[in-house]
Protein backbone atom coordinates (compact mmCIF):
# COMPACT_ATOMS: atom_id res chain seq x y z
CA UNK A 1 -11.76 163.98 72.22
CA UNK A 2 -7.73 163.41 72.37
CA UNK A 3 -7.28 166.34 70.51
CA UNK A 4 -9.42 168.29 72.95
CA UNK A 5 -7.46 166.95 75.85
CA UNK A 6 -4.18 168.05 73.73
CA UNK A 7 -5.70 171.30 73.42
CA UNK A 8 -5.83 171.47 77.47
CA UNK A 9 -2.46 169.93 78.02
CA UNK A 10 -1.20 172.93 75.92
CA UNK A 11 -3.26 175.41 77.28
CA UNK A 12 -2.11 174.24 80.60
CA UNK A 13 1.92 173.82 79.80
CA UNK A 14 1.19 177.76 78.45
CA UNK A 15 -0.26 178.76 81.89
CA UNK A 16 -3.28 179.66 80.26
CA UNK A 17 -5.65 177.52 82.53
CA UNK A 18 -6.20 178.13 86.06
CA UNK A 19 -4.91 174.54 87.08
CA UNK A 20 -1.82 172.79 86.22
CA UNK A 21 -2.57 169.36 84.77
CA UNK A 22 -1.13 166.22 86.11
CA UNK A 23 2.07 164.71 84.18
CA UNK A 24 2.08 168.05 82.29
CA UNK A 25 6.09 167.49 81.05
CA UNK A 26 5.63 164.16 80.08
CA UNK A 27 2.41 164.01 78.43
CA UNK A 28 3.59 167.75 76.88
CA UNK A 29 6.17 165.90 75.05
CA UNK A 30 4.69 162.51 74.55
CA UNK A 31 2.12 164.65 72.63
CA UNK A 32 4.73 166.63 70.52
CA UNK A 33 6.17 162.94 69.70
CA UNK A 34 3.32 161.35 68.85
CA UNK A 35 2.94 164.17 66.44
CA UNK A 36 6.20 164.75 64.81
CA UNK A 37 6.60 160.78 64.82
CA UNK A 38 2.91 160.92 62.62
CA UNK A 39 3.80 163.75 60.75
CA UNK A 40 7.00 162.15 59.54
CA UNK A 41 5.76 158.92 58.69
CA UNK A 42 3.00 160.11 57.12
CA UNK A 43 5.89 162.63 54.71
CA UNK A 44 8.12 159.32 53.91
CA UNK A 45 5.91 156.22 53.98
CA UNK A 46 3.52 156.97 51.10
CA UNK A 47 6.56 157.16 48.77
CA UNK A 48 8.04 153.81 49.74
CA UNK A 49 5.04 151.90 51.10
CA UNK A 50 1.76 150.69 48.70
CA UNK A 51 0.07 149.29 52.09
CA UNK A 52 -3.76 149.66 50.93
CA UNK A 53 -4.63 151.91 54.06
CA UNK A 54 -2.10 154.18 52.51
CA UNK A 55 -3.47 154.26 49.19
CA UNK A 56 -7.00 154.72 50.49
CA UNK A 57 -5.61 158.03 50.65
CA UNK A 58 -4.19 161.27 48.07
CA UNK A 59 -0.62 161.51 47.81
CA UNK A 60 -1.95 165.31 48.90
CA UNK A 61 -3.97 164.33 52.14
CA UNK A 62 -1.08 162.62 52.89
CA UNK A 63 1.33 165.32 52.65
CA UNK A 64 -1.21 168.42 54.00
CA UNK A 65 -2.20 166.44 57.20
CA UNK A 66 1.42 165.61 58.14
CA UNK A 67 3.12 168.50 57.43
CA UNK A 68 0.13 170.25 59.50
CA UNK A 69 1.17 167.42 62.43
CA UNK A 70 4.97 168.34 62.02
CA UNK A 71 4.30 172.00 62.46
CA UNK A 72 1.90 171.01 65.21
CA UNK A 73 4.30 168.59 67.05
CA UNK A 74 7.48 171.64 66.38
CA UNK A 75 5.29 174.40 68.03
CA UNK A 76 4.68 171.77 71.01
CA UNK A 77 8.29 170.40 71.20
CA UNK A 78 9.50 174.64 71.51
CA UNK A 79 7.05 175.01 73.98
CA UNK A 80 8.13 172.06 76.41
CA UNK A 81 11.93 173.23 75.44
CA UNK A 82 11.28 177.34 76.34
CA UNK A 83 9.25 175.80 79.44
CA UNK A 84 11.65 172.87 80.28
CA UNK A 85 11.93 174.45 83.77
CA UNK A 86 8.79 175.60 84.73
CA UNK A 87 7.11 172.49 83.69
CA UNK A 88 8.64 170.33 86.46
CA UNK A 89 7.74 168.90 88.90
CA UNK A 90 6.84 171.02 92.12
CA UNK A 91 7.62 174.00 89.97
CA UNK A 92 5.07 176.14 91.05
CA UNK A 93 3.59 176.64 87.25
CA UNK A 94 0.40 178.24 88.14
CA UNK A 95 -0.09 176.16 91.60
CA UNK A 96 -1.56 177.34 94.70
CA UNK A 97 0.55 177.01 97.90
CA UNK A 98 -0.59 174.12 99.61
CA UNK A 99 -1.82 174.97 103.01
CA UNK A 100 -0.25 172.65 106.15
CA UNK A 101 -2.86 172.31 109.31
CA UNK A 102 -1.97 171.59 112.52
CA UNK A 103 -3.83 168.97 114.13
């Protein structure tokens, strides 16, 4: 389910939906932290830590899954930087005019 709403949060920062999400900047690079921060951890900590929720684990899932995250948060993190602009707020990203009747 978070992944799916990712998916849409990307989708939308790419202009690929029809609407523009709310909080699109900052949830575009809360999710590119989120991942970069997991895919770090998840490169370093099974070298240093012996935590048993770590160890529950291969040394390869461990490095597969984060270097997958790191690539996912890097591709997410150029996006929000190539974007930076259009992303704001009131930019216009794929927003309908909003329409102003008189009374």
């Amino acid at each position: 389910m978070v992944l799916s709403v990712w998916g849409l949060y990307g989708f939308s920062g790419a202009g690929v939906l029809v609407g523009r999400l709310p909080f699109l900047r900052v949830g575009l690079v809360g999710i590119a932290l989120i991942y970069l921060l997991r895919g770090t951890a998840g490169l370093v900590l099974p070298f240093f830590l012996e935590h048993p929720a770590i160890a529950a684990n291969s040394l390869t899932f461990w490095l597969v899954s984060s270097s997958i995250c790191v690539i996912f948060g890097g591709f997410y993190m150029l996006g929000v930087i190539a974007s930076w602009h259009d992303l704001g707020a009131g930019s216009g990203l794929r927003e309908r005019p909003v329409e102003v009747r008189g009374r």
